[in-house]
N, C-alpha and C. Protein backbone atom coordinates (compact mmCIF):
# COMPACT_ATOMS: atom_id res chain seq x y z
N UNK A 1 0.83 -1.21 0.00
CA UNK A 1 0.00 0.00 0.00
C UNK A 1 0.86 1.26 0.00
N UNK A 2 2.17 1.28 0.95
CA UNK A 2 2.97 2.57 0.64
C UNK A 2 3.39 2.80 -0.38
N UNK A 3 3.64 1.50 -1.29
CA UNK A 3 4.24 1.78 -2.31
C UNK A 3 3.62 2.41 -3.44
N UNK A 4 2.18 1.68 -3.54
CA UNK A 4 1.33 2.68 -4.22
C UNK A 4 1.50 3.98 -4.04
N UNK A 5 1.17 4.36 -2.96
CA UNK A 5 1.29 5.88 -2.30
C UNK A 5 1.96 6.54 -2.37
N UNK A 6 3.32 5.77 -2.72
CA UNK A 6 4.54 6.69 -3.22
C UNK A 6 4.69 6.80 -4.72
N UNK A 7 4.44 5.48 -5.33
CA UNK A 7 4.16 6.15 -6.80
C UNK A 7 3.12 7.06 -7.15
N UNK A 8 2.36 7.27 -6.71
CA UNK A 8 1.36 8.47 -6.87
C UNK A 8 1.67 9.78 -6.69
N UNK A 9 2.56 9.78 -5.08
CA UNK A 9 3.23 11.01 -4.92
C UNK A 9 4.27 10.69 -3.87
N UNK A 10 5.51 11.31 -4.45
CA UNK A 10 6.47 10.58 -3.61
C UNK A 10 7.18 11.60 -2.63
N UNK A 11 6.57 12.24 -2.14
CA UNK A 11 6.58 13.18 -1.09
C UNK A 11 5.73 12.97 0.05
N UNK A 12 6.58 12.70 1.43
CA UNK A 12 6.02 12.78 2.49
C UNK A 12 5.40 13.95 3.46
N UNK A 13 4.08 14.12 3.92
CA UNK A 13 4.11 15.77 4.55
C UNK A 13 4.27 15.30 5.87
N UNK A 14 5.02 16.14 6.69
CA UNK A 14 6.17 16.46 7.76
C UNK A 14 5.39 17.37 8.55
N UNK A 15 3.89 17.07 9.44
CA UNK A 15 3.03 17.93 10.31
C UNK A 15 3.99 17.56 11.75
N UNK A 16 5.39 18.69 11.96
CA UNK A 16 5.38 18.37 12.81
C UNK A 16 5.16 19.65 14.01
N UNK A 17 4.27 19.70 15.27
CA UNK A 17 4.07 20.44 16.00
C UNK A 17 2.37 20.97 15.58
N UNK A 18 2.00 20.29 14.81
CA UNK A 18 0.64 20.31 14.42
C UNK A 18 -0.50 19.45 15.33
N UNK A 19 -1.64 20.65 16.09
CA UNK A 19 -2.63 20.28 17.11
C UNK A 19 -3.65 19.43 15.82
N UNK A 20 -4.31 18.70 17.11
CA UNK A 20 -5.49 17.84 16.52
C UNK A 20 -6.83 18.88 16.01
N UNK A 21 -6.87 20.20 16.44
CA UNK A 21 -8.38 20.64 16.25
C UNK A 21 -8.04 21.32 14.99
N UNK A 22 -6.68 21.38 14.23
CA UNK A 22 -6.48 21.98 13.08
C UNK A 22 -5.80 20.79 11.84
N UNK A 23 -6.09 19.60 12.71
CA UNK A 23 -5.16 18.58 11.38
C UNK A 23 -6.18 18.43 10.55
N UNK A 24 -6.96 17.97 10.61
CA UNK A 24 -8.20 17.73 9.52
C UNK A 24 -7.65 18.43 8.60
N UNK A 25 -8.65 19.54 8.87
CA UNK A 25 -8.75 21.05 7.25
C UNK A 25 -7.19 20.39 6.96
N UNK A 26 -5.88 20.70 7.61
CA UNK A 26 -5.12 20.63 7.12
C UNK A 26 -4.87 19.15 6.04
N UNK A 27 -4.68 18.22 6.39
CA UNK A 27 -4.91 16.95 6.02
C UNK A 27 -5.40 16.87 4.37
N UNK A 28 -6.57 17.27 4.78
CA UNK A 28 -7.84 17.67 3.52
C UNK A 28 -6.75 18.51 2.49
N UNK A 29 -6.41 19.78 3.04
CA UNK A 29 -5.54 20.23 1.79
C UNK A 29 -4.65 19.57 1.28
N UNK A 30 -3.82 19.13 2.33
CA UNK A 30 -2.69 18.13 1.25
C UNK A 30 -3.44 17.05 0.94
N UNK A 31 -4.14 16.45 1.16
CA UNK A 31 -4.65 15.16 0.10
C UNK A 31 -5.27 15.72 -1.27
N UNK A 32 -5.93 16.83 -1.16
CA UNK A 32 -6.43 17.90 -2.75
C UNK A 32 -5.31 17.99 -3.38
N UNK A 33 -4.09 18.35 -2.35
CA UNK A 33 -3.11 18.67 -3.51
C UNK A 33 -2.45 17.74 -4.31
N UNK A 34 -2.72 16.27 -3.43
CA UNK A 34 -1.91 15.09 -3.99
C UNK A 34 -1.06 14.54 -3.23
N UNK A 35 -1.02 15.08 -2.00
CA UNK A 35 -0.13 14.19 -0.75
C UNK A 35 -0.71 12.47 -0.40
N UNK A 36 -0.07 11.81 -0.56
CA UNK A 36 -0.71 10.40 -0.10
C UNK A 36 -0.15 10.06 1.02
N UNK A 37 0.99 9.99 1.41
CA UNK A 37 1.37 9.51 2.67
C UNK A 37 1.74 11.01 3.57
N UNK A 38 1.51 10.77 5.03
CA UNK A 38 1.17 11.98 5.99
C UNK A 38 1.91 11.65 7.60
N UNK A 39 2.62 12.06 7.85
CA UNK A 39 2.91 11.98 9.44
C UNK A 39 3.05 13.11 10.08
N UNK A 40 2.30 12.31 11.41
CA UNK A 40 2.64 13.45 12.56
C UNK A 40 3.82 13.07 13.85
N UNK A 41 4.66 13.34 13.82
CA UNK A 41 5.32 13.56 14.78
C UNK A 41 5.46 13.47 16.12
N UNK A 42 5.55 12.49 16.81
CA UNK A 42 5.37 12.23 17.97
C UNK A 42 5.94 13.49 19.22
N UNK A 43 6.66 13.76 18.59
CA UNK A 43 6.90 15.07 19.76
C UNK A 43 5.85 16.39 19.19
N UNK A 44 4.76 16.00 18.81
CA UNK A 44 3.65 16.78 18.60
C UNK A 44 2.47 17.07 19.43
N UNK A 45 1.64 17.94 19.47
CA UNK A 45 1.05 18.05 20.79
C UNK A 45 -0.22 17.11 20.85
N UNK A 46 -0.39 15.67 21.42
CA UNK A 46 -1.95 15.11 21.85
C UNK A 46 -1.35 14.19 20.04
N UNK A 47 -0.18 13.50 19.37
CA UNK A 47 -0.38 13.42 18.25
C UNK A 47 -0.95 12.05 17.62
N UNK A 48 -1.32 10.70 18.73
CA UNK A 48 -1.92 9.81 18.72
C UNK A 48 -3.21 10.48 18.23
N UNK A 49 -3.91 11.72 19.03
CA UNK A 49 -5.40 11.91 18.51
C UNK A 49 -5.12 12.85 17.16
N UNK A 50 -4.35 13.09 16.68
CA UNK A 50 -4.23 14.14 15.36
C UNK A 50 -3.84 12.87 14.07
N UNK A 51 -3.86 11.81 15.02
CA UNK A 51 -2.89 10.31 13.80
C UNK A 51 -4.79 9.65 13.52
N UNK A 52 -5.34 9.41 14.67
CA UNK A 52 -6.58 9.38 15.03
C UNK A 52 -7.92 9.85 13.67
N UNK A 53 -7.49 11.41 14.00
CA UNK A 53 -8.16 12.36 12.93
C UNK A 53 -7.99 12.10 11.32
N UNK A 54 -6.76 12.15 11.19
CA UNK A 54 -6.20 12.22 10.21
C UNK A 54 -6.90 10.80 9.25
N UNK A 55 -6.55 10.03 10.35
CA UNK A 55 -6.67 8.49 9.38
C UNK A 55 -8.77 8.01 9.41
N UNK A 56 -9.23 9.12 10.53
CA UNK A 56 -11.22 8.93 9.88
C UNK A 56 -11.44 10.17 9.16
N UNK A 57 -10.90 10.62 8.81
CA UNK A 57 -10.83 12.19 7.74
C UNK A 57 -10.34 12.00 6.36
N UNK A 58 -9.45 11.27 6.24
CA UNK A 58 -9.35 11.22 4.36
C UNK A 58 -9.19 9.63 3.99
N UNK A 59 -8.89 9.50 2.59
CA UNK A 59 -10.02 8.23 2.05
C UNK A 59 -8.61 7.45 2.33
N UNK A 60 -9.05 5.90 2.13
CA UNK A 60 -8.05 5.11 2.27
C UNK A 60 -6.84 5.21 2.12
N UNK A 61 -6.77 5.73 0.45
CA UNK A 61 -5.15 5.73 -0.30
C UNK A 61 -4.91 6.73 0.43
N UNK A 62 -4.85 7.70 1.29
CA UNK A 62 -3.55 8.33 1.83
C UNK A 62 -3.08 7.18 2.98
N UNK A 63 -1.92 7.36 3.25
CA UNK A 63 -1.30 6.22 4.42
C UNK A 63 -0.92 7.64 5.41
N UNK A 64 -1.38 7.05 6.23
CA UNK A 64 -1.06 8.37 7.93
C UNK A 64 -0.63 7.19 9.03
N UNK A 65 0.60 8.05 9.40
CA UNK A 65 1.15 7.33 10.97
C UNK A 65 2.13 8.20 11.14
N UNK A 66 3.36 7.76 11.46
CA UNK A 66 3.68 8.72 12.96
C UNK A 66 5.25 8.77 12.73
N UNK A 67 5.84 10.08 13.34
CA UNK A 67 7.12 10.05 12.61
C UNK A 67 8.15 10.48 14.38
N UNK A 68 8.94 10.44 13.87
CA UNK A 68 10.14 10.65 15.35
C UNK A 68 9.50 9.38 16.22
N UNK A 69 9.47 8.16 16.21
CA UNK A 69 9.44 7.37 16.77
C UNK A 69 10.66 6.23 17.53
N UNK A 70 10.61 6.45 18.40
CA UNK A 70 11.74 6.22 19.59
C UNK A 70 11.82 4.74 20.05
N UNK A 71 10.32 4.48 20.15
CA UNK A 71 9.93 3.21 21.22
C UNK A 71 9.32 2.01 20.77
N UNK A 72 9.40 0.86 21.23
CA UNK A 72 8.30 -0.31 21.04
C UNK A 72 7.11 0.10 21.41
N UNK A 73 6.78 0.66 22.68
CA UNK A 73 5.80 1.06 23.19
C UNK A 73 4.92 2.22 22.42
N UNK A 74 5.81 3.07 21.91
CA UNK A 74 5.47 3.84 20.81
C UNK A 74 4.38 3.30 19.43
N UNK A 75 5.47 2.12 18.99
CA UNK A 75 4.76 1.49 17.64
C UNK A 75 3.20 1.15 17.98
N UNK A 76 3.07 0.53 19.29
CA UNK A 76 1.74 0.17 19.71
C UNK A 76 1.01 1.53 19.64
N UNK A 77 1.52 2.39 20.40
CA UNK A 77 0.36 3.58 20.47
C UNK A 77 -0.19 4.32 18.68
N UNK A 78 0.89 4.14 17.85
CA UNK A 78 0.51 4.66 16.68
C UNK A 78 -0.27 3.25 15.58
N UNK A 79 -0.64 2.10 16.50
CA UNK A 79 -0.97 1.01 15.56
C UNK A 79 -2.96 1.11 16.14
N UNK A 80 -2.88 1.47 17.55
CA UNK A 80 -4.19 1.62 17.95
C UNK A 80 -5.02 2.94 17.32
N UNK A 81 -3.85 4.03 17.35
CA UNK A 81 -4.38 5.36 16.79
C UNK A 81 -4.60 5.08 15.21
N UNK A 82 -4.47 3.71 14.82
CA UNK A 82 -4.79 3.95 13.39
C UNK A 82 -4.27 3.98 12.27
N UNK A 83 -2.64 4.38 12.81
CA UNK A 83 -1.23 4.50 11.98
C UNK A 83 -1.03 3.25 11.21
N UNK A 84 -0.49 3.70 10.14
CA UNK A 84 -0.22 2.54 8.75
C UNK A 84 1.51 2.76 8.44
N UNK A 85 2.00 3.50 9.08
CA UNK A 85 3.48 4.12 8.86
C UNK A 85 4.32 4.61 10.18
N UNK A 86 5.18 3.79 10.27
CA UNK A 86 6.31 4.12 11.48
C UNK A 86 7.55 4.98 10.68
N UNK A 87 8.14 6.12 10.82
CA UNK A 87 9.54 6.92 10.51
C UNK A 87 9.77 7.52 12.06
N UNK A 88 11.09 6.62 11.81
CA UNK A 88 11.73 7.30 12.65
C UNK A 88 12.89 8.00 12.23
N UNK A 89 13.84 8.96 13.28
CA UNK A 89 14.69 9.23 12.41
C UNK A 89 16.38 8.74 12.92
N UNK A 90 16.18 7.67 13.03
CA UNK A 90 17.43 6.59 13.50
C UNK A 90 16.81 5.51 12.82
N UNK A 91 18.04 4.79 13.15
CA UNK A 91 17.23 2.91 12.36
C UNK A 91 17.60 2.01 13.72
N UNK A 92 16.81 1.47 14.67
CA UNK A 92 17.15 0.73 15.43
C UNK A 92 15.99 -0.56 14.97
N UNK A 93 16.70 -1.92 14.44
CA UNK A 93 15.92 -3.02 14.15
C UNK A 93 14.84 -3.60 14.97
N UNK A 94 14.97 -3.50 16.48
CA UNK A 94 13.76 -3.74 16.87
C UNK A 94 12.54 -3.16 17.02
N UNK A 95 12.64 -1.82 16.58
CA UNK A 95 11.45 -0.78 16.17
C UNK A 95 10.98 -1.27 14.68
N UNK A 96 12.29 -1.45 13.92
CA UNK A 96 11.58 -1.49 12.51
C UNK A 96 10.47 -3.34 12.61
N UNK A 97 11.42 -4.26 13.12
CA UNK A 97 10.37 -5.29 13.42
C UNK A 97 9.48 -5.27 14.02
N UNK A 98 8.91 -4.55 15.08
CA UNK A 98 7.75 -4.46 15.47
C UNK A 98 6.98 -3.76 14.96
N UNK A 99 7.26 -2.89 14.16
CA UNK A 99 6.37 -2.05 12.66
C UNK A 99 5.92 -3.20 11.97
N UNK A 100 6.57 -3.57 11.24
CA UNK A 100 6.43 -4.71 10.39
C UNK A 100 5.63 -5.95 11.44
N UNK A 101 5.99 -6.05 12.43
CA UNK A 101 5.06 -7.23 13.09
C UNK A 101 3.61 -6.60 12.91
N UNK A 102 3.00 -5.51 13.39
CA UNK A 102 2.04 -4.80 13.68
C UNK A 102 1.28 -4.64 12.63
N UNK A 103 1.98 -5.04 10.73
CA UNK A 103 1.79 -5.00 9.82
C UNK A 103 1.13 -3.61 9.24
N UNK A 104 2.54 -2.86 9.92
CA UNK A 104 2.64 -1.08 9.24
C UNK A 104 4.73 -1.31 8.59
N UNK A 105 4.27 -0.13 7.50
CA UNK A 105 5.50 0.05 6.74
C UNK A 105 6.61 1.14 7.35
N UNK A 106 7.24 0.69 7.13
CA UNK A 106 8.58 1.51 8.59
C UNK A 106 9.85 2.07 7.24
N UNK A 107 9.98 4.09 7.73
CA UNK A 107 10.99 4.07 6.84
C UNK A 107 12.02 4.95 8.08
N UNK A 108 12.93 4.00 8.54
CA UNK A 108 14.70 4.52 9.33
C UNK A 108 15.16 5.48 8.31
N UNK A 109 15.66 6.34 9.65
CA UNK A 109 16.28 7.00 8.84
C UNK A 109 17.71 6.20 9.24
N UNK A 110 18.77 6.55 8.39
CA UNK A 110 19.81 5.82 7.87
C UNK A 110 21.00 7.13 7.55
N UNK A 111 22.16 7.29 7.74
CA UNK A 111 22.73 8.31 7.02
C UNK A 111 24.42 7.42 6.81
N UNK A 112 24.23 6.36 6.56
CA UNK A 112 25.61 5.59 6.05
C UNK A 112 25.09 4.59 5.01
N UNK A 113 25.94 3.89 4.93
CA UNK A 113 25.49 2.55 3.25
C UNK A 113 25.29 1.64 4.46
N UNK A 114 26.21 1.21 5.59
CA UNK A 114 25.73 -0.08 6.45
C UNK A 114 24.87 0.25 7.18
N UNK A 115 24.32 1.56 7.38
CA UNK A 115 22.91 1.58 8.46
C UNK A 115 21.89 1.44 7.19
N UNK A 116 22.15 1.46 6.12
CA UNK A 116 20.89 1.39 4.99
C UNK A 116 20.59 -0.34 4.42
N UNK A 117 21.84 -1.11 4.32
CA UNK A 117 21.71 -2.52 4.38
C UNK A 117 21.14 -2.93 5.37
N UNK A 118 21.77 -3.10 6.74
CA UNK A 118 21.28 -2.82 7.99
C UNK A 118 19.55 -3.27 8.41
N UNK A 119 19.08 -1.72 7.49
CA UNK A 119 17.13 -1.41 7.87
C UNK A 119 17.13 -2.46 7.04
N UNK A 120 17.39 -2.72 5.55
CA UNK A 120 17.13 -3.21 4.81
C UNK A 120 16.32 -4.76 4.81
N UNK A 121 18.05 -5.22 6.18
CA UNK A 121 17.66 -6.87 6.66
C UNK A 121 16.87 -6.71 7.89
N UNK A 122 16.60 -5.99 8.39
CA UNK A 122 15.63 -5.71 9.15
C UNK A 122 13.79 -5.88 8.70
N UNK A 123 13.40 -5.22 7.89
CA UNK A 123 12.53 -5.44 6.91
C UNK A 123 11.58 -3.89 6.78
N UNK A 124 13.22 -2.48 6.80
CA UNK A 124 12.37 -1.28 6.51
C UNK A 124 12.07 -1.74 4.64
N UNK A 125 10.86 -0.78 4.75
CA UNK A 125 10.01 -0.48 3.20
C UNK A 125 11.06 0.56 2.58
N UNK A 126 11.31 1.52 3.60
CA UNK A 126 11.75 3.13 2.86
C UNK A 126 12.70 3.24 3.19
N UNK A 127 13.71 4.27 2.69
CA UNK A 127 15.56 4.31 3.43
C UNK A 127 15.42 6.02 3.49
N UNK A 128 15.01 6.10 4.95
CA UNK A 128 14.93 7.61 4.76
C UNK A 128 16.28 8.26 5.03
N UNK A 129 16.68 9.28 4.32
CA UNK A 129 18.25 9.42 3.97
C UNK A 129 18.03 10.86 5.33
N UNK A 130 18.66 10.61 6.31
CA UNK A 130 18.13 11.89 7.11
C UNK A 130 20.24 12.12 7.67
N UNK A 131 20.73 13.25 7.98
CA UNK A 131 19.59 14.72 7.14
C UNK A 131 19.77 15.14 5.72
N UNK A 132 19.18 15.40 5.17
CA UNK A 132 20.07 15.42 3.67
C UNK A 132 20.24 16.73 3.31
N UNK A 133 20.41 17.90 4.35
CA UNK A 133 21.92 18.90 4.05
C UNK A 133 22.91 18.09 3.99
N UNK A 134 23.17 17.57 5.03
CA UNK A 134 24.48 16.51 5.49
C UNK A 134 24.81 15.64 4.18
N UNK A 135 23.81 14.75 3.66
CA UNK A 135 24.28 13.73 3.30
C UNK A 135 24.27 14.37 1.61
N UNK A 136 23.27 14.84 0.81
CA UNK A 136 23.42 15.67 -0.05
C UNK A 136 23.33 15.10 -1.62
N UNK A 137 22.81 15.39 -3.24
CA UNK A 137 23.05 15.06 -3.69
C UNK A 137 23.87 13.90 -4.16
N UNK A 138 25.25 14.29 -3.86
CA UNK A 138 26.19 12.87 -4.05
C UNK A 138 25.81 11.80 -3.18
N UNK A 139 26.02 12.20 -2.27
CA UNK A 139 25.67 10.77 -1.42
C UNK A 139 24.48 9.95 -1.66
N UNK A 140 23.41 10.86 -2.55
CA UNK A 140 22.52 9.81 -3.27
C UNK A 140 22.87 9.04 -4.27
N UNK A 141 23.59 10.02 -4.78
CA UNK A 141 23.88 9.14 -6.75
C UNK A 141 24.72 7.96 -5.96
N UNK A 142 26.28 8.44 -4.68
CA UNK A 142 26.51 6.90 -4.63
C UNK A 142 25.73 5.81 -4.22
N UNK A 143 24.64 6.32 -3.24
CA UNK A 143 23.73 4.95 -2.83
C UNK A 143 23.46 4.16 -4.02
N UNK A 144 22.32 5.01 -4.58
CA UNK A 144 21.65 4.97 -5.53
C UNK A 144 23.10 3.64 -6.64
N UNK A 145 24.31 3.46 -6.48
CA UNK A 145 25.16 2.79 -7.40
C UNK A 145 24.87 0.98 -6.66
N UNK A 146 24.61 1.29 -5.48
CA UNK A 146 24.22 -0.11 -5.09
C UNK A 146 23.37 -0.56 -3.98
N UNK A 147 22.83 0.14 -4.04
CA UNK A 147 21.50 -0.32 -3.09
C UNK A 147 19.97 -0.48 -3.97
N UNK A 148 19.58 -1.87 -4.74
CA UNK A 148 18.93 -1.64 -5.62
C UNK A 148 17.55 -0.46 -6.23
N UNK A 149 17.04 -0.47 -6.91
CA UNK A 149 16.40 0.44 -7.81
C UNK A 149 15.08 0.44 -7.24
N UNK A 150 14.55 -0.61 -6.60
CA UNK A 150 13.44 -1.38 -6.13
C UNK A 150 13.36 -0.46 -4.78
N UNK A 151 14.27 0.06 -4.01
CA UNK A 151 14.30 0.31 -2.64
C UNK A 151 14.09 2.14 -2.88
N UNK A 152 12.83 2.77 -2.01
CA UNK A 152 13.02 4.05 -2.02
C UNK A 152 14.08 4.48 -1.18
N UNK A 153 14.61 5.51 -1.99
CA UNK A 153 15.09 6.38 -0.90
C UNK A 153 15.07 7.96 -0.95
N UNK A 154 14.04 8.18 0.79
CA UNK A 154 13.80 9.50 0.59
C UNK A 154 14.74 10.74 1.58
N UNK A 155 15.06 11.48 0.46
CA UNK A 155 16.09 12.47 1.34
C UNK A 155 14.78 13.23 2.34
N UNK A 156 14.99 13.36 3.60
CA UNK A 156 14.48 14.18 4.24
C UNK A 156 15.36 15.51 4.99
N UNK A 157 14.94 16.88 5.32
CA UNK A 157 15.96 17.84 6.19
C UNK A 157 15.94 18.81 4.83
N UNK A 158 15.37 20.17 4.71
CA UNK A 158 15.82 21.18 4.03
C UNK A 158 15.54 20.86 2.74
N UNK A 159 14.75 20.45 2.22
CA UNK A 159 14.15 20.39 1.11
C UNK A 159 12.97 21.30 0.83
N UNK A 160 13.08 21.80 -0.25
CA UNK A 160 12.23 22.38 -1.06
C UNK A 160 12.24 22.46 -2.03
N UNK A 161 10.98 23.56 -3.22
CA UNK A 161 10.65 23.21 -4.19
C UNK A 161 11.84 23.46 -4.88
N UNK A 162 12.66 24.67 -4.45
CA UNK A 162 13.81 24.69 -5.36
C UNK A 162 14.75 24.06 -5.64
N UNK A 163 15.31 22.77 -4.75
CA UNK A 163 16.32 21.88 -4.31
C UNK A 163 16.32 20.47 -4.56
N UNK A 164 15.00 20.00 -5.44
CA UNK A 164 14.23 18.38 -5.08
C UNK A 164 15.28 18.42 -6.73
N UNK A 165 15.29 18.73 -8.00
CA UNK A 165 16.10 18.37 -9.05
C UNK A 165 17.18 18.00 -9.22
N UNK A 166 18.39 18.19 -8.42
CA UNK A 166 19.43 17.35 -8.39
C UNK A 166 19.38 16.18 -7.31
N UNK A 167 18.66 16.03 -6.02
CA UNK A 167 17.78 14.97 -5.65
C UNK A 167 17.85 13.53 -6.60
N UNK A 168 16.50 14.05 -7.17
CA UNK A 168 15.59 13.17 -8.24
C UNK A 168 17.17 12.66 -9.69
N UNK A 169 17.95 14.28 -9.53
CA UNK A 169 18.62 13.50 -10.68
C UNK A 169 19.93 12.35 -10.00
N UNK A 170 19.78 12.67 -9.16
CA UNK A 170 21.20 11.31 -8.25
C UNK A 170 20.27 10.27 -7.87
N UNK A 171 18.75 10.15 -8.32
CA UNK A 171 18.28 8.54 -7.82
C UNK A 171 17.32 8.80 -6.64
N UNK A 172 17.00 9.79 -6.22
CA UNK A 172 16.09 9.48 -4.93
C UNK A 172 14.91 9.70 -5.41
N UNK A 173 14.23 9.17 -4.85
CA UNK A 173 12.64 8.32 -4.48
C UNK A 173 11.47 9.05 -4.36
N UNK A 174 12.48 9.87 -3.57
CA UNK A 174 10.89 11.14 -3.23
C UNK A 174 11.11 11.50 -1.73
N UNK A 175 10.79 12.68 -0.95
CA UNK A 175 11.36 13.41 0.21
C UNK A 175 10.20 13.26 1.17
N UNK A 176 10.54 13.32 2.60
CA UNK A 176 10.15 14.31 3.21
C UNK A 176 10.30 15.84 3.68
N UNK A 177 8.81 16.20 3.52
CA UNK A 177 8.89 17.93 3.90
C UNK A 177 8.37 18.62 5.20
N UNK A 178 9.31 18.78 5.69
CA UNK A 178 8.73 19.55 7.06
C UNK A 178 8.22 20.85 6.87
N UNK A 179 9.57 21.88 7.18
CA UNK A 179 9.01 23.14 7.72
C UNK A 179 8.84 23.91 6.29
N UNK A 180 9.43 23.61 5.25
CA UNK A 180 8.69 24.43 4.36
C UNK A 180 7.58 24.29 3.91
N UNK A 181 7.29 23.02 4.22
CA UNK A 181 5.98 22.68 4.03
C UNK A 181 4.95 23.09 5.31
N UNK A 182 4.86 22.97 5.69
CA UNK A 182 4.03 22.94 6.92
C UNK A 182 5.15 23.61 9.11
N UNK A 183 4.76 24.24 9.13
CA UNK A 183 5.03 24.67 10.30
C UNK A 183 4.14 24.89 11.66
N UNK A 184 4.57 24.40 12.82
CA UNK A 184 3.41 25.06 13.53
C UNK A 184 3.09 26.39 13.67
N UNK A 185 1.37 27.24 13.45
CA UNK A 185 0.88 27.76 13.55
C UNK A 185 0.40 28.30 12.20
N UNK A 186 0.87 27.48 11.24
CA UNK A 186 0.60 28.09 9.80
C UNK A 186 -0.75 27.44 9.10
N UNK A 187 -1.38 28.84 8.67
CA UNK A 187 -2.76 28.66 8.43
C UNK A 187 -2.87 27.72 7.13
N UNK A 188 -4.40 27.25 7.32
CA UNK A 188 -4.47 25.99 6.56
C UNK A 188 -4.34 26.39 4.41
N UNK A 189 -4.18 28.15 4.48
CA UNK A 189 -4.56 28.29 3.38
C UNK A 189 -3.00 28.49 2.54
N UNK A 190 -1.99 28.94 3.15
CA UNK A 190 -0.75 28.79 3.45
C UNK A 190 0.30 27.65 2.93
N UNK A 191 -0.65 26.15 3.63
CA UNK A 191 -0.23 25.27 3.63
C UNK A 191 -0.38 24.55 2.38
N UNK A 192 -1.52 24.92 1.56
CA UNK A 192 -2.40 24.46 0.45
C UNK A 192 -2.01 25.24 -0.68
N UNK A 193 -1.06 26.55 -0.26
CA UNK A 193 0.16 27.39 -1.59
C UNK A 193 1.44 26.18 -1.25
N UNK A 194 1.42 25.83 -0.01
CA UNK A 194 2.70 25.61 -0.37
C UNK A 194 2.96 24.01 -0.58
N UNK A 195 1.86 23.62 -0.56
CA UNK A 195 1.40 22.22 -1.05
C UNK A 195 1.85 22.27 -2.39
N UNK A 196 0.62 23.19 -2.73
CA UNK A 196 1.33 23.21 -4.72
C UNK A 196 2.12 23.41 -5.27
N UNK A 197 3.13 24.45 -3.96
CA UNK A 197 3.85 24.74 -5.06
C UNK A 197 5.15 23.32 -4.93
N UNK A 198 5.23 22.40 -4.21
CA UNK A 198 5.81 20.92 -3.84
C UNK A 198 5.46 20.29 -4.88
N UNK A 199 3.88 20.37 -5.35
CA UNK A 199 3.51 19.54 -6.38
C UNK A 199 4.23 19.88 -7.53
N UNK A 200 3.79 21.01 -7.74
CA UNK A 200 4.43 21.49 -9.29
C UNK A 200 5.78 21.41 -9.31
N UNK A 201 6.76 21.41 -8.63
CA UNK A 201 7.72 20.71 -8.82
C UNK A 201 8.20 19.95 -8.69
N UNK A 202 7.87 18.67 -8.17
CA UNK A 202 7.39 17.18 -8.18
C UNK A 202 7.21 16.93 -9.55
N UNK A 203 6.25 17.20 -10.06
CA UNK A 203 5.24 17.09 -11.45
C UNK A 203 6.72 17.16 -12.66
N UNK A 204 7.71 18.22 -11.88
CA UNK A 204 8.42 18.92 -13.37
C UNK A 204 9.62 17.74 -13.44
N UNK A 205 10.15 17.57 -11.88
CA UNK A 205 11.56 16.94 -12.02
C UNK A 205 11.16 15.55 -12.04
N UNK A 206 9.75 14.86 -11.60
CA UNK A 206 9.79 13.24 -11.05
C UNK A 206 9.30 12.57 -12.74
């Protein structure tokens, strides 16, 4: 199912510090715009009930669950709230197996080639490349030379619409977007310019 979700749109939205009485509307806009997969952030305020919202508020094909995830105990709380997606932003294997036990798709973040084999035998879906100021263009094209074609990998950290083209041209998968995308306190109409303007350049370079 993620995978669908990522071929459709291979951008993750990054609600992090986003309350439950404003995720909806929000939600709603990025799924208009074409967002399919959605997390909220566990160091977010009440974000079990905003994972909650999210996932009886828009239609199946978006996938919503939960991102900065730390704990076993964690995976449970985002599997009751509804969550279909564990990211964290480390790769520790017994988080990613109990994702996968719970039968949700788990993307580690990873910022070496052996922490990306690593998730791999573990049984992450996604290789989230975090942070990717740090790791950067090149360090995709080399992944991208042997970690097969089959495996996403999404740069997350400082991405935007202007920056995703040399990305996409070294091999990556598709991003997550935090704060340019979405910030706390930023109105829902805001979020739905800056939705599009993610799309439309998505649309140009993918």
């Amino acid at each position: 199912m993620l995978k669908k979700a990522m071929e459709q749109c291979g951008m993750i939205a990054i609600l992090r510090g986003v309350h439950p009485g404003e995720v909806a509307a929000i939600g709603m806009a990025l799924y208009a715009a074409g967002f399919r997969v959605i997390e909220v952030p566990l160091n977010s305020p009440e974000p079990f009930e905003s994972i909650r919202i999210l996932r009886t508020t828009l239609a199946a094909d978006c996938i919503v669950g939960a991102g900065t995830v730390l704990t076993l105990s964690q995976v449970a709380e985002v599997k009751n709230a509804g969550g279909e997606i564990i990211v964290m932003p480390h790769s520790d294997a017994a988080i990613i197996s109990a994702a996968k036990h719970a039968g949700m798709a788990c993307a580690p973040g990873v910022a070496t080639v052996t922490e990306a084999f690593a998730a791999l035998a573990a049984g992450a879906d996604v290789l989230k490349m975090f942070p990717a100021e740090q790791l950067g263009p090149s360090v995709v094209k080399a992944w991208r030379a042997v970690i097969p074609s089959s495996v996403a990998l999404v740069p997350v950290g400082g991405i935007t619409p202007e920056n995703m083209a040399p990305y996409i041209a070294a091999g990556a998968s598709g991003f997550g977007l935090g704060s340019a995308l979405y910030k706390p306190g930023m109105q829902v109409e805001q979020v739905r310019q800056n939705a599009a303007q993610f799309i439309a350049a998505w649309q140009a370079v993918s």
